[in-house]
PDB file of N, CA and C in Angstrom:
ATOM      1  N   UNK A   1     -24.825  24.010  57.998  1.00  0.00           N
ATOM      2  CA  UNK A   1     -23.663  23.337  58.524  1.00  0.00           C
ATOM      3  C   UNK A   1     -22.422  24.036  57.963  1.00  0.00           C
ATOM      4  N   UNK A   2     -21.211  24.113  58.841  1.00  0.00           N
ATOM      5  CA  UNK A   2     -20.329  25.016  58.425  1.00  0.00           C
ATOM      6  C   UNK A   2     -19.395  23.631  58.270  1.00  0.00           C
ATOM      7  N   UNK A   3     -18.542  24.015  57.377  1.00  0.00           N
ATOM      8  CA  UNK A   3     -17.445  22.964  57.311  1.00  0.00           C
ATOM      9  C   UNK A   3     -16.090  23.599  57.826  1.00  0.00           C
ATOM     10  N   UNK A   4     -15.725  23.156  58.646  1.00  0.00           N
ATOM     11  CA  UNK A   4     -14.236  23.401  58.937  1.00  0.00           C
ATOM     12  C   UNK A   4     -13.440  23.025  58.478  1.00  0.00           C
ATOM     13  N   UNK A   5     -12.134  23.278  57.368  1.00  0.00           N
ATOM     14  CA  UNK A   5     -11.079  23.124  56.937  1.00  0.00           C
ATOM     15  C   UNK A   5     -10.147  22.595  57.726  1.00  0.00           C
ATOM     16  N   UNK A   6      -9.815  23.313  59.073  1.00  0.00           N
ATOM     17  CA  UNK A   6      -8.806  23.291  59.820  1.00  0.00           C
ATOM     18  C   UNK A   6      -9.082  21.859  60.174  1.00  0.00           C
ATOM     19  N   UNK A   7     -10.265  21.333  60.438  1.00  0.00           N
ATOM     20  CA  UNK A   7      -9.983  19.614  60.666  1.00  0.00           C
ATOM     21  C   UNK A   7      -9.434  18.970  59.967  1.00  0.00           C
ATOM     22  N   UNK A   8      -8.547  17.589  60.505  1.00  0.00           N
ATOM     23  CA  UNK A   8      -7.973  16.810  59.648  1.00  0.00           C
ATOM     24  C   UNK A   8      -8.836  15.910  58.546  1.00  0.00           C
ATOM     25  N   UNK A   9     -10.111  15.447  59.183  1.00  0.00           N
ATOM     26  CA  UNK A   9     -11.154  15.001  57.758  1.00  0.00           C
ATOM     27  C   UNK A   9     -11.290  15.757  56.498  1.00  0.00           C
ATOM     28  N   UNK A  10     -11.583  17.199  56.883  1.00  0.00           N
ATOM     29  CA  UNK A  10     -12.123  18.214  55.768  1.00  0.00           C
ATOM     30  C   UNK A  10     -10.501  18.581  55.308  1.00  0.00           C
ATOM     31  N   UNK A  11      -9.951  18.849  55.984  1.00  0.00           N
ATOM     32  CA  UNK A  11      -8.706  19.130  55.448  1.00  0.00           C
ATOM     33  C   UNK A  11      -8.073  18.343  54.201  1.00  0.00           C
ATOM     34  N   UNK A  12      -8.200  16.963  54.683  1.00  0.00           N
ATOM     35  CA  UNK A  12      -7.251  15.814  53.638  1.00  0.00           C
ATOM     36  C   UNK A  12      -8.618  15.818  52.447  1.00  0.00           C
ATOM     37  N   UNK A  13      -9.913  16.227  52.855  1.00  0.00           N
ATOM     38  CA  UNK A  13     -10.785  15.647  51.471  1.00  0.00           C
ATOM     39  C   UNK A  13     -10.487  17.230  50.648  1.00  0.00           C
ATOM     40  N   UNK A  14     -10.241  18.016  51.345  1.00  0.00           N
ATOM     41  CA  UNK A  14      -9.916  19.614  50.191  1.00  0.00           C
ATOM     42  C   UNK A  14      -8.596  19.345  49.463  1.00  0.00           C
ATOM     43  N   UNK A  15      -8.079  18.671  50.490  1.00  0.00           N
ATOM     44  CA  UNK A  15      -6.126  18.719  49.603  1.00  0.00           C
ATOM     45  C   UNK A  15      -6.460  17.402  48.867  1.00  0.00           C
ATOM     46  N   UNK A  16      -6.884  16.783  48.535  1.00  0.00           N
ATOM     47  CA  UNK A  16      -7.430  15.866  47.844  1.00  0.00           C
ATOM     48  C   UNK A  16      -8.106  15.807  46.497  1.00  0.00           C
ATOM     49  N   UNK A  17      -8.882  16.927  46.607  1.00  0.00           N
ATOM     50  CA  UNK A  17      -9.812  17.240  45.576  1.00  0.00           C
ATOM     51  C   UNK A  17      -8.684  18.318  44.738  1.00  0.00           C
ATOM     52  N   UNK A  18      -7.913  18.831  45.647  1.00  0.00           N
ATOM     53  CA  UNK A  18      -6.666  19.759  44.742  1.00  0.00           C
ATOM     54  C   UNK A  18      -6.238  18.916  43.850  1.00  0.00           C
ATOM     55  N   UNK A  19      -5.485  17.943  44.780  1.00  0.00           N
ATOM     56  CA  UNK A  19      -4.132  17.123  44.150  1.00  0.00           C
ATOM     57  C   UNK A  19      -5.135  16.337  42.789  1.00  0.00           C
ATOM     58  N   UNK A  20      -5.986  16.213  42.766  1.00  0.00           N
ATOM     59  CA  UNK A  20      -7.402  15.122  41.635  1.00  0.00           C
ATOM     60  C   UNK A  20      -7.415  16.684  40.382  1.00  0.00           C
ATOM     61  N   UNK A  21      -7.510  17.885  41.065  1.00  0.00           N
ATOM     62  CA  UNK A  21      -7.464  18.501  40.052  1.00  0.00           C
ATOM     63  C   UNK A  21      -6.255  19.026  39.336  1.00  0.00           C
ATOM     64  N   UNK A  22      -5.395  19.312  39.915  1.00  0.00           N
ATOM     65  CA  UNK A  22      -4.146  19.512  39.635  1.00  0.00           C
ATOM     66  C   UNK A  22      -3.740  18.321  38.762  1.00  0.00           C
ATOM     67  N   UNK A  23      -3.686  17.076  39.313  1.00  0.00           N
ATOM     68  CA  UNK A  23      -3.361  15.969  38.364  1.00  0.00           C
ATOM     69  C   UNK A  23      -4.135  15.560  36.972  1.00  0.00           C
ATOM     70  N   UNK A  24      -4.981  15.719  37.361  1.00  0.00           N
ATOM     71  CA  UNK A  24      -6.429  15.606  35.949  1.00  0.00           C
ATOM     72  C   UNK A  24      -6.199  16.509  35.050  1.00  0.00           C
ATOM     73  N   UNK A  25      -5.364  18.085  34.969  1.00  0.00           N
ATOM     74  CA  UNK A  25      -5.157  18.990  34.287  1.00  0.00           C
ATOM     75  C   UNK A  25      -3.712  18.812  34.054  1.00  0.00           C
ATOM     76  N   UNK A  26      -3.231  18.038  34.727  1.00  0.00           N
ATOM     77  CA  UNK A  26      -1.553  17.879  33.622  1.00  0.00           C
ATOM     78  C   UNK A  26      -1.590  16.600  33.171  1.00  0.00           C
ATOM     79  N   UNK A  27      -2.419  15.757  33.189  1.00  0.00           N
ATOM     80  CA  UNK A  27      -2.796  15.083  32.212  1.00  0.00           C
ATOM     81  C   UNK A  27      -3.160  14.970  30.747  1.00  0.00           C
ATOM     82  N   UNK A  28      -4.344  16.137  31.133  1.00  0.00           N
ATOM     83  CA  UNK A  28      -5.103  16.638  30.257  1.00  0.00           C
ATOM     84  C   UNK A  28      -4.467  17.075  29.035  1.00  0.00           C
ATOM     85  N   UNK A  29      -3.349  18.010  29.840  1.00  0.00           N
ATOM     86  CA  UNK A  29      -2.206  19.262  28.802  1.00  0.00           C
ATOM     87  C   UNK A  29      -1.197  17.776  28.586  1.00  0.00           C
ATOM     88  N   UNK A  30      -0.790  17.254  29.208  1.00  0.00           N
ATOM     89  CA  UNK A  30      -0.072  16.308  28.927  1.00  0.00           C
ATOM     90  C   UNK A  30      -0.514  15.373  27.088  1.00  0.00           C
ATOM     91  N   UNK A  31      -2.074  15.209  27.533  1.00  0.00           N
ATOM     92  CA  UNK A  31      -2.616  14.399  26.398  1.00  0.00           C
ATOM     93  C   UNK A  31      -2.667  15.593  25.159  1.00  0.00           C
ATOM     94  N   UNK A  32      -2.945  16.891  25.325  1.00  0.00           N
ATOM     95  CA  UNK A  32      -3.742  16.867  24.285  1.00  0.00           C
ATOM     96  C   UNK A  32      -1.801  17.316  23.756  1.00  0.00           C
ATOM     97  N   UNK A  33      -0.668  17.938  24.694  1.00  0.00           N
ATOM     98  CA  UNK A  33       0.439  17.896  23.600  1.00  0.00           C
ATOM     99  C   UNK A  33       1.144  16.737  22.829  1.00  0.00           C
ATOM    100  N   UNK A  34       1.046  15.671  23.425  1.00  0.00           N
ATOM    101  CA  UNK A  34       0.850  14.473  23.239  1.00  0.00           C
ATOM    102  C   UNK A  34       0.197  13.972  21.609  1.00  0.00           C
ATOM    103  N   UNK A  35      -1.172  14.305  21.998  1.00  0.00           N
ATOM    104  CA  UNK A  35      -2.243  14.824  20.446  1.00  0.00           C
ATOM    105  C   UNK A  35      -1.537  15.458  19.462  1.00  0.00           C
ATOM    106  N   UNK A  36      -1.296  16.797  19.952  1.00  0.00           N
ATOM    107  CA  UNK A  36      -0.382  17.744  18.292  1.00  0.00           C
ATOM    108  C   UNK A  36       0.315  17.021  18.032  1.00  0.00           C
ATOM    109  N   UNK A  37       1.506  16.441  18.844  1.00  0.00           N
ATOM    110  CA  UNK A  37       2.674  16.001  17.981  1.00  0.00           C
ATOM    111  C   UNK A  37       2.527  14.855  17.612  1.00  0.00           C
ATOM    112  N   UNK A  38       1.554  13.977  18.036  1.00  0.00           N
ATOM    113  CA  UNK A  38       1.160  12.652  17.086  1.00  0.00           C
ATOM    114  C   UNK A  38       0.576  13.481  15.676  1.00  0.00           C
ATOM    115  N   UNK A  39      -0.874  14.075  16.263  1.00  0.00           N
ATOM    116  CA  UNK A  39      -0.873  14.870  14.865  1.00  0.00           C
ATOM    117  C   UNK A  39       0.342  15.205  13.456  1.00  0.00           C
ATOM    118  N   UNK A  40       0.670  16.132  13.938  1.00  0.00           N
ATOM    119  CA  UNK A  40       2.137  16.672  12.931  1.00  0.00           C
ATOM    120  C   UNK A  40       2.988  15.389  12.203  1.00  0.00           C
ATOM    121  N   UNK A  41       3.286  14.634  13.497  1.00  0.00           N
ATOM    122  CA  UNK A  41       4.200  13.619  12.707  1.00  0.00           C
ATOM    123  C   UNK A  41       3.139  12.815  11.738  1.00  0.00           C
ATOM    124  N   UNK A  42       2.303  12.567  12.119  1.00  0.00           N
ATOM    125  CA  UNK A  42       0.725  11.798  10.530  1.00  0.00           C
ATOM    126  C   UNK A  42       0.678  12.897   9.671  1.00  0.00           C
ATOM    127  N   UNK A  43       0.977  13.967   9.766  1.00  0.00           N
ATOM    128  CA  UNK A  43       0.360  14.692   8.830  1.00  0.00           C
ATOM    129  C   UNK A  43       1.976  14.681   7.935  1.00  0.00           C
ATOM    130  N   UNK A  44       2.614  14.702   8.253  1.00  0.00           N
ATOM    131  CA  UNK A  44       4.397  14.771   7.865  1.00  0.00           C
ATOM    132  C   UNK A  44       4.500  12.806   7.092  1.00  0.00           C
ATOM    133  N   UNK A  45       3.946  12.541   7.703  1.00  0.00           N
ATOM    134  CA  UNK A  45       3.977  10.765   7.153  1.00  0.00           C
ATOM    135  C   UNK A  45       3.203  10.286   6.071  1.00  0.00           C
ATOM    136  N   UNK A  46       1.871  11.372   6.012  1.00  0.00           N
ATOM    137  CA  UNK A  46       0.382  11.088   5.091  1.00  0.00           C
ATOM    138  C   UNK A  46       1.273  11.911   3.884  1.00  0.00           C
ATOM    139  N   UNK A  47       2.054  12.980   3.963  1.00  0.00           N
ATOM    140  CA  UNK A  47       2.378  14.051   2.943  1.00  0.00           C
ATOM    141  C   UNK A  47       3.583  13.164   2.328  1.00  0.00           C
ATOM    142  N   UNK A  48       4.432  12.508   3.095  1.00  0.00           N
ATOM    143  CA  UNK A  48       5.494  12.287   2.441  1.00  0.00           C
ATOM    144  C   UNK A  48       5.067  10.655   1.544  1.00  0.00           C
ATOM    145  N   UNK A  49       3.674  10.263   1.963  1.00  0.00           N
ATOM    146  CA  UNK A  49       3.369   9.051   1.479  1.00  0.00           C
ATOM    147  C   UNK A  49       2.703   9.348  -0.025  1.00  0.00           C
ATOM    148  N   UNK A  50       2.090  10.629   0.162  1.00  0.00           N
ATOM    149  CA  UNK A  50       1.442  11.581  -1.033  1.00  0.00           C
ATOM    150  C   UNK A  50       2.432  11.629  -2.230  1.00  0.00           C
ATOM    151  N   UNK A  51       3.364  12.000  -1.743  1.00  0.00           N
ATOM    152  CA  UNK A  51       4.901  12.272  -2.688  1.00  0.00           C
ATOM    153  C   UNK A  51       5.465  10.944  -3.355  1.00  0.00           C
ATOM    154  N   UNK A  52       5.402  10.036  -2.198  1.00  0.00           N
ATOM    155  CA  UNK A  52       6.265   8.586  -3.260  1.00  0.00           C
ATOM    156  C   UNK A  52       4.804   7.817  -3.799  1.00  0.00           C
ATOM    157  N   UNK A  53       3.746   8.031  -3.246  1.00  0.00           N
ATOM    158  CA  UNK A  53       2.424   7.851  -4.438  1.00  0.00           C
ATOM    159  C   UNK A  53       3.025   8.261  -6.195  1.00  0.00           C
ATOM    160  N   UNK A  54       2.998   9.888  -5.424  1.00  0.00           N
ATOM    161  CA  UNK A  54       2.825  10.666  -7.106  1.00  0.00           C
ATOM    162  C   UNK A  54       4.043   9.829  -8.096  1.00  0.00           C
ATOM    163  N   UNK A  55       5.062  10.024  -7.104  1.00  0.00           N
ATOM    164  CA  UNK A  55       6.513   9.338  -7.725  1.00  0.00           C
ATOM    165  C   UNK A  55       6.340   7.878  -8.622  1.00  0.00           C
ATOM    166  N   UNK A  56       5.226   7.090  -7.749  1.00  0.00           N
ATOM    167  CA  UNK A  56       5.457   5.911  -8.558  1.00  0.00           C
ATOM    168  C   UNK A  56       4.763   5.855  -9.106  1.00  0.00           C
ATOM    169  N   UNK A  57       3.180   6.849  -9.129  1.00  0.00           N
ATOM    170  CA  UNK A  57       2.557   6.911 -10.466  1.00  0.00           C
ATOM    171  C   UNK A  57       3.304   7.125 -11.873  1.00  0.00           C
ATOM    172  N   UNK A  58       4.290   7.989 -11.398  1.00  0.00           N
ATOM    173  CA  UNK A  58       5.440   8.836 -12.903  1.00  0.00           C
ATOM    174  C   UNK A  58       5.791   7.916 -13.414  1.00  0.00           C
ATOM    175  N   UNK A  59       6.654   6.660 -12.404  1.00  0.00           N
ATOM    176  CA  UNK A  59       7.743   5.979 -12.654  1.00  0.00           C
ATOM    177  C   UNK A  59       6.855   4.537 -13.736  1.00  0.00           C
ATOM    178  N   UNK A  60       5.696   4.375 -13.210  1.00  0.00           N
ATOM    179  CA  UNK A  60       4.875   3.016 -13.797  1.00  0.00           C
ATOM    180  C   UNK A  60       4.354   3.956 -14.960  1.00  0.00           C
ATOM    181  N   UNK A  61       3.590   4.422 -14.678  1.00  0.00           N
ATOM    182  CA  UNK A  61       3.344   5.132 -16.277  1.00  0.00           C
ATOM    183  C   UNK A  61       4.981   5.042 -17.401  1.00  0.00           C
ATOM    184  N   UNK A  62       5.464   5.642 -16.914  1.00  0.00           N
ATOM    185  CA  UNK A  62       6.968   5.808 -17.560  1.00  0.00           C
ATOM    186  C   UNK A  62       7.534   4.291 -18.573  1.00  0.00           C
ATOM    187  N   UNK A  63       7.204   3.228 -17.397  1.00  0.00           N
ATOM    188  CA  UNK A  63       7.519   2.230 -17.489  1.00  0.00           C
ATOM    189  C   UNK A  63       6.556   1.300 -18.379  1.00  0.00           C
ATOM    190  N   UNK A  64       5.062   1.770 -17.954  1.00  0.00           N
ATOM    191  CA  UNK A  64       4.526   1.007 -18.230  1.00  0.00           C
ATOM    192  C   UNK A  64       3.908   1.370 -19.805  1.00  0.00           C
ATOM    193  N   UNK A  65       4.439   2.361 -20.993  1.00  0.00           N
ATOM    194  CA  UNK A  65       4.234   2.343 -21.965  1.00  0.00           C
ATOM    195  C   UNK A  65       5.357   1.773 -23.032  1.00  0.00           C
ATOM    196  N   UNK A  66       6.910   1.837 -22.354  1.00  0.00           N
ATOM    197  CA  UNK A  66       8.205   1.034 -23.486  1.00  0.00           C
ATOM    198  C   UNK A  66       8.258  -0.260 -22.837  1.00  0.00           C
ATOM    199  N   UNK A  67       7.492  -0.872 -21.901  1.00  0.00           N
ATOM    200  CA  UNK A  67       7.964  -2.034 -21.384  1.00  0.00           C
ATOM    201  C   UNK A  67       6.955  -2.886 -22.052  1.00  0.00           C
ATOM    202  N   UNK A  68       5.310  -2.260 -22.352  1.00  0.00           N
ATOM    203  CA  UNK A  68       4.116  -2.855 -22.865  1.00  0.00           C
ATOM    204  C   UNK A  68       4.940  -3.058 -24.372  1.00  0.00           C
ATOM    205  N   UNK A  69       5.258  -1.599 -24.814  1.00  0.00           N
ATOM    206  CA  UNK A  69       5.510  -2.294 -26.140  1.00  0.00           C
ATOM    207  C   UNK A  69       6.660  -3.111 -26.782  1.00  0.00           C
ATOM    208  N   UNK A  70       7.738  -3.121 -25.703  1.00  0.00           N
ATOM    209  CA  UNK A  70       8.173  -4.392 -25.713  1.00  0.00           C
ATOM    210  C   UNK A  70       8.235  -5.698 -25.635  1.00  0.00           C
ATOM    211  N   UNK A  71       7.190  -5.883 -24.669  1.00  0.00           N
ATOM    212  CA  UNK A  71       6.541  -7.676 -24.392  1.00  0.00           C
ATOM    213  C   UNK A  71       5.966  -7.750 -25.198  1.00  0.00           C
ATOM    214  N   UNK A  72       4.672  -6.704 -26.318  1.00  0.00           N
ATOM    215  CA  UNK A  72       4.228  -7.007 -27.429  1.00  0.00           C
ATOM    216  C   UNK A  72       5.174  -7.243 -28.507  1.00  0.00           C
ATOM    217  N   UNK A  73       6.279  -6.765 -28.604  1.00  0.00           N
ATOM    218  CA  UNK A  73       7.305  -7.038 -29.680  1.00  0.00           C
ATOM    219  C   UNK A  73       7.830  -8.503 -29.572  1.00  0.00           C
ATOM    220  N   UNK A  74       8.138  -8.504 -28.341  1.00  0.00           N
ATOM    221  CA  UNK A  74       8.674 -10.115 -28.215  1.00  0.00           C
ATOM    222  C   UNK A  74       7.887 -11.162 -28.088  1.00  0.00           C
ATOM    223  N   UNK A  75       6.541 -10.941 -27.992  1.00  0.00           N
ATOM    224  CA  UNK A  75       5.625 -12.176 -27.933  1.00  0.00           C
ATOM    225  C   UNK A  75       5.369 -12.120 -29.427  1.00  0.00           C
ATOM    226  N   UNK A  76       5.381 -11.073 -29.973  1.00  0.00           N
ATOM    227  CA  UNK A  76       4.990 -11.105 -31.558  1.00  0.00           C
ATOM    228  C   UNK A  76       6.320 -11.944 -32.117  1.00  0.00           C
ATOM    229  N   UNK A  77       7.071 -11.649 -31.914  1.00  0.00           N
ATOM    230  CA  UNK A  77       8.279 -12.540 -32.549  1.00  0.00           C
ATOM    231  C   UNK A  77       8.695 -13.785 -31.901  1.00  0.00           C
ATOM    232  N   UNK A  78       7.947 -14.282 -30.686  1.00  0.00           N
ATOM    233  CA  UNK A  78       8.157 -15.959 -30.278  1.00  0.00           C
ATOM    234  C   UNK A  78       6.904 -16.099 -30.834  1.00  0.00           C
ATOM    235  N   UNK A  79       5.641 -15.638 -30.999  1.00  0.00           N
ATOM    236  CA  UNK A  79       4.852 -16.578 -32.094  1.00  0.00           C
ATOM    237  C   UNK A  79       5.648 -16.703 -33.585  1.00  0.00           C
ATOM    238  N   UNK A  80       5.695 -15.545 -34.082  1.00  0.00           N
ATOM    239  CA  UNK A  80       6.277 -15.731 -35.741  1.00  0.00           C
ATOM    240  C   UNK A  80       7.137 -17.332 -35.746  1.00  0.00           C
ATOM    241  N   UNK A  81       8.256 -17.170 -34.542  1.00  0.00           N
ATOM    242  CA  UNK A  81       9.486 -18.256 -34.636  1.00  0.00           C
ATOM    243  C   UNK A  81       8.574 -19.785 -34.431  1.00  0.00           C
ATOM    244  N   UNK A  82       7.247 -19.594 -33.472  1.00  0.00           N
ATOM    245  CA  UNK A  82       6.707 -20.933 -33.091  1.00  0.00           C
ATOM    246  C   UNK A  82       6.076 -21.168 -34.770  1.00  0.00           C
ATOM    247  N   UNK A  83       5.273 -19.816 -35.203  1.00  0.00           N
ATOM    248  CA  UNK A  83       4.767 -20.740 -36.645  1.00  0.00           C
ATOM    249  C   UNK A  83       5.526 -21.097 -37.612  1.00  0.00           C
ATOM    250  N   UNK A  84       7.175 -20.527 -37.983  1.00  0.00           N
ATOM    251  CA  UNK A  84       8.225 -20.814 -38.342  1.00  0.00           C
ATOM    252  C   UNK A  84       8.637 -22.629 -38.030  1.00  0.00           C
ATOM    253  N   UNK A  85       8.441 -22.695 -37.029  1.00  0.00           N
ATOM    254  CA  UNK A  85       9.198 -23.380 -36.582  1.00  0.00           C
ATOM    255  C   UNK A  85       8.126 -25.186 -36.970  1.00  0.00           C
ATOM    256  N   UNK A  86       6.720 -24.649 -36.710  1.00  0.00           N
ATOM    257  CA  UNK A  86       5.458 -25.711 -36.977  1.00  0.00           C
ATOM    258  C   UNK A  86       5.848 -25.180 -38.542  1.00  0.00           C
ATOM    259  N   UNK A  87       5.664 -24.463 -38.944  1.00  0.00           N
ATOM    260  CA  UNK A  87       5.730 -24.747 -40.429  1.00  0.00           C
ATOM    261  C   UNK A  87       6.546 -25.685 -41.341  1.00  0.00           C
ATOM    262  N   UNK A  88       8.046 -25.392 -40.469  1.00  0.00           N
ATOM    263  CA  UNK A  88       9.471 -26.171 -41.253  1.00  0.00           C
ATOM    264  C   UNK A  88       9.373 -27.690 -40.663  1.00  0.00           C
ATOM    265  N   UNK A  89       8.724 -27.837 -39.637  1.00  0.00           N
ATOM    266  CA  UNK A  89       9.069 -29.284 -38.947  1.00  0.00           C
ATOM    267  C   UNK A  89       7.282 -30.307 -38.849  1.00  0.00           C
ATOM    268  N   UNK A  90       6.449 -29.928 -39.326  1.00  0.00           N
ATOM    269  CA  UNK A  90       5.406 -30.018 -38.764  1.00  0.00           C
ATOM    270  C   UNK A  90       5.068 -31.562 -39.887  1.00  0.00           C
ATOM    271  N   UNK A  91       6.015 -32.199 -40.277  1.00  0.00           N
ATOM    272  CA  UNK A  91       5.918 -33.805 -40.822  1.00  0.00           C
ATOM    273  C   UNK A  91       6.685 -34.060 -39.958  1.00  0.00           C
ATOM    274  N   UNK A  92       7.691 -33.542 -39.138  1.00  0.00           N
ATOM    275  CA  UNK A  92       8.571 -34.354 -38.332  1.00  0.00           C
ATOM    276  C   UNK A  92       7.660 -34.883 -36.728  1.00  0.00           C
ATOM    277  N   UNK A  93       6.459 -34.112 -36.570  1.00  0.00           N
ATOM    278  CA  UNK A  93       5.821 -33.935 -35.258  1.00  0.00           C
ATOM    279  C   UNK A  93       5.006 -34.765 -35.395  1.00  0.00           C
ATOM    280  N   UNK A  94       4.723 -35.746 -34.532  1.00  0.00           N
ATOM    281  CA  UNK A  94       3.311 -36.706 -34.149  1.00  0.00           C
ATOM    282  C   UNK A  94       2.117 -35.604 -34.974  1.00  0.00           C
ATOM    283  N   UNK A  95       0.909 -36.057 -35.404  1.00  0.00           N
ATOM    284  CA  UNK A  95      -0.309 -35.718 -35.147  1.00  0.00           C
ATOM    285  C   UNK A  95      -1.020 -35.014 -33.638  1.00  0.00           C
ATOM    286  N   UNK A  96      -1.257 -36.108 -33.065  1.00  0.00           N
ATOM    287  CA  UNK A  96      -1.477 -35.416 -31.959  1.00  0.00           C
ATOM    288  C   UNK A  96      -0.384 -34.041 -31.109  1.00  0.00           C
ATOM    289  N   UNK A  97       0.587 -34.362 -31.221  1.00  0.00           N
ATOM    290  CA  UNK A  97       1.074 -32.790 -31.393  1.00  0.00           C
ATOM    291  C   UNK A  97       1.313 -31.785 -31.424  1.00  0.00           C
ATOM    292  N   UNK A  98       1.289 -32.085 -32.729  1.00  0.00           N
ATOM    293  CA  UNK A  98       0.519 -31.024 -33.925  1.00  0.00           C
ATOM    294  C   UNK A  98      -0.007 -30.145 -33.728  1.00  0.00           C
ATOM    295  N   UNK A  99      -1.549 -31.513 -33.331  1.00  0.00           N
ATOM    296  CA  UNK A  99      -2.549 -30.489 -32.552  1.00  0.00           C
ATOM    297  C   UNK A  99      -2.847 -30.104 -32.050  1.00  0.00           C
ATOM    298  N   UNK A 100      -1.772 -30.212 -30.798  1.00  0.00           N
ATOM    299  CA  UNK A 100      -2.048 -29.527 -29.704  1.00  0.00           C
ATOM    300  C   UNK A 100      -0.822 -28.161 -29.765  1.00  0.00           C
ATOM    301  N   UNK A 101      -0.191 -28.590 -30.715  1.00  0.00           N
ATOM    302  CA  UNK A 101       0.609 -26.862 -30.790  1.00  0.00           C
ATOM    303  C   UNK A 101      -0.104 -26.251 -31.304  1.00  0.00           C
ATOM    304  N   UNK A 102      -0.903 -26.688 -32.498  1.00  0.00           N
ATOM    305  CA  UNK A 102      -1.875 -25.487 -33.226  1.00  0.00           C
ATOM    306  C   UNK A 102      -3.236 -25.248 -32.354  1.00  0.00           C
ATOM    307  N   UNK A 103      -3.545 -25.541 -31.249  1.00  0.00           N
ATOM    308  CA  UNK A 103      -4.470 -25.227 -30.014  1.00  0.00           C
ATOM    309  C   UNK A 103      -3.432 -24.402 -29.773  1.00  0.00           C
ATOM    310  N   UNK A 104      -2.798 -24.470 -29.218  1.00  0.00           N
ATOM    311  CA  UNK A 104      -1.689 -23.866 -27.902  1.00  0.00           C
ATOM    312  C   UNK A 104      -0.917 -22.543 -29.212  1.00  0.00           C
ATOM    313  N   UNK A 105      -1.152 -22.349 -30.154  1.00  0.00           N
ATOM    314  CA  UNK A 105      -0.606 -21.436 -31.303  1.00  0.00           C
ATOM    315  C   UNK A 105      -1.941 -20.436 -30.965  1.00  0.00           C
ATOM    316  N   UNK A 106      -3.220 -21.183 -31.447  1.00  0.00           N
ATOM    317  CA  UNK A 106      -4.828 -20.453 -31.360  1.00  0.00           C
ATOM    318  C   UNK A 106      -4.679 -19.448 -30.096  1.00  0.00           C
ATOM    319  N   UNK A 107      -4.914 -20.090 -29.120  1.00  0.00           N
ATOM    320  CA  UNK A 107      -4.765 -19.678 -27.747  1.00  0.00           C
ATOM    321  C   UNK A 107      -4.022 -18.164 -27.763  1.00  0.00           C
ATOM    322  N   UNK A 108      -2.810 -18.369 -28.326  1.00  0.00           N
ATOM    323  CA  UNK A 108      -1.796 -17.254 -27.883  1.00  0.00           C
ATOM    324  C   UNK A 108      -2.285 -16.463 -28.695  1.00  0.00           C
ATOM    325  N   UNK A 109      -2.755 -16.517 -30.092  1.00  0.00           N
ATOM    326  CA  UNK A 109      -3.510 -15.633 -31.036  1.00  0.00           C
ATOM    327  C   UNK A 109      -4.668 -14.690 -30.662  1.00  0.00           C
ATOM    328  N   UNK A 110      -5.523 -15.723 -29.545  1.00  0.00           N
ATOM    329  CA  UNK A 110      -6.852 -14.631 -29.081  1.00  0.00           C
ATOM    330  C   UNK A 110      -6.108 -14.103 -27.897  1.00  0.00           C
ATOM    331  N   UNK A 111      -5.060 -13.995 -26.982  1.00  0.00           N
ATOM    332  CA  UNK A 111      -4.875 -13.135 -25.826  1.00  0.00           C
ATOM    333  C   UNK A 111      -4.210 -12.176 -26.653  1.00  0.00           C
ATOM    334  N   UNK A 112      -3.248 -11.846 -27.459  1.00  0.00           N
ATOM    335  CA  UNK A 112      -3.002 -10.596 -27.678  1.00  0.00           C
ATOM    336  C   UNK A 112      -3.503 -10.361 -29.040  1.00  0.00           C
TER     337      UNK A 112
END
């Protein structure tokens, strides 16, 4: 069987199958440039997320060795003032109390 082009059936199903390929291939190029530059910009977003990572590793380390030994300084010196303070007053305080500051004294003794 020969197919004739020049008919209008065969004709519109050839210009058809063009226009399906033609369109399917600037799609295609459409998607995959589409692809790189999503690419690039993640790879530009993952790198610059890399950077304020490293940054705030510096900055917490930095922080996190004069700031530790400062809250240890000052918790060491609001206990001293609390046993100071149970020491000078500790006939003026109920019993029960008492004992529950020297619980609540214990306590702070085993966390740091």
């Amino acid at each position: 069987m020969i197919i004739n082009l020049a008919s209008p059936l065969w004709g519109s199903i050839a210009a058809g199958i063009i226009l399906m390929i033609i369109a399917g291939t600037y799609h295609y190029i459409r998607t995959l440039v589409q692809l790189n530059f999503t690419e690039k910009k993640l790879s530009n977003i993952l790198s610059e997320m890399d950077s304020l990572h490293a940054k705030y590793k510096e900055e917490i380390a930095g922080i996190k060795g004069t700031s530790l030994e400062n809250i240890k300084n000052i918790m060491k010196q609001n206990q001293e003032s609390t046993e100071e303070i149970l020491a000078k007053y500790h006939r003026l305080v109920p019993p029960a109390k008492l004992a529950f500051l020297g619980e609540w004294d214990n306590m702070n003794k085993k966390t740091f």
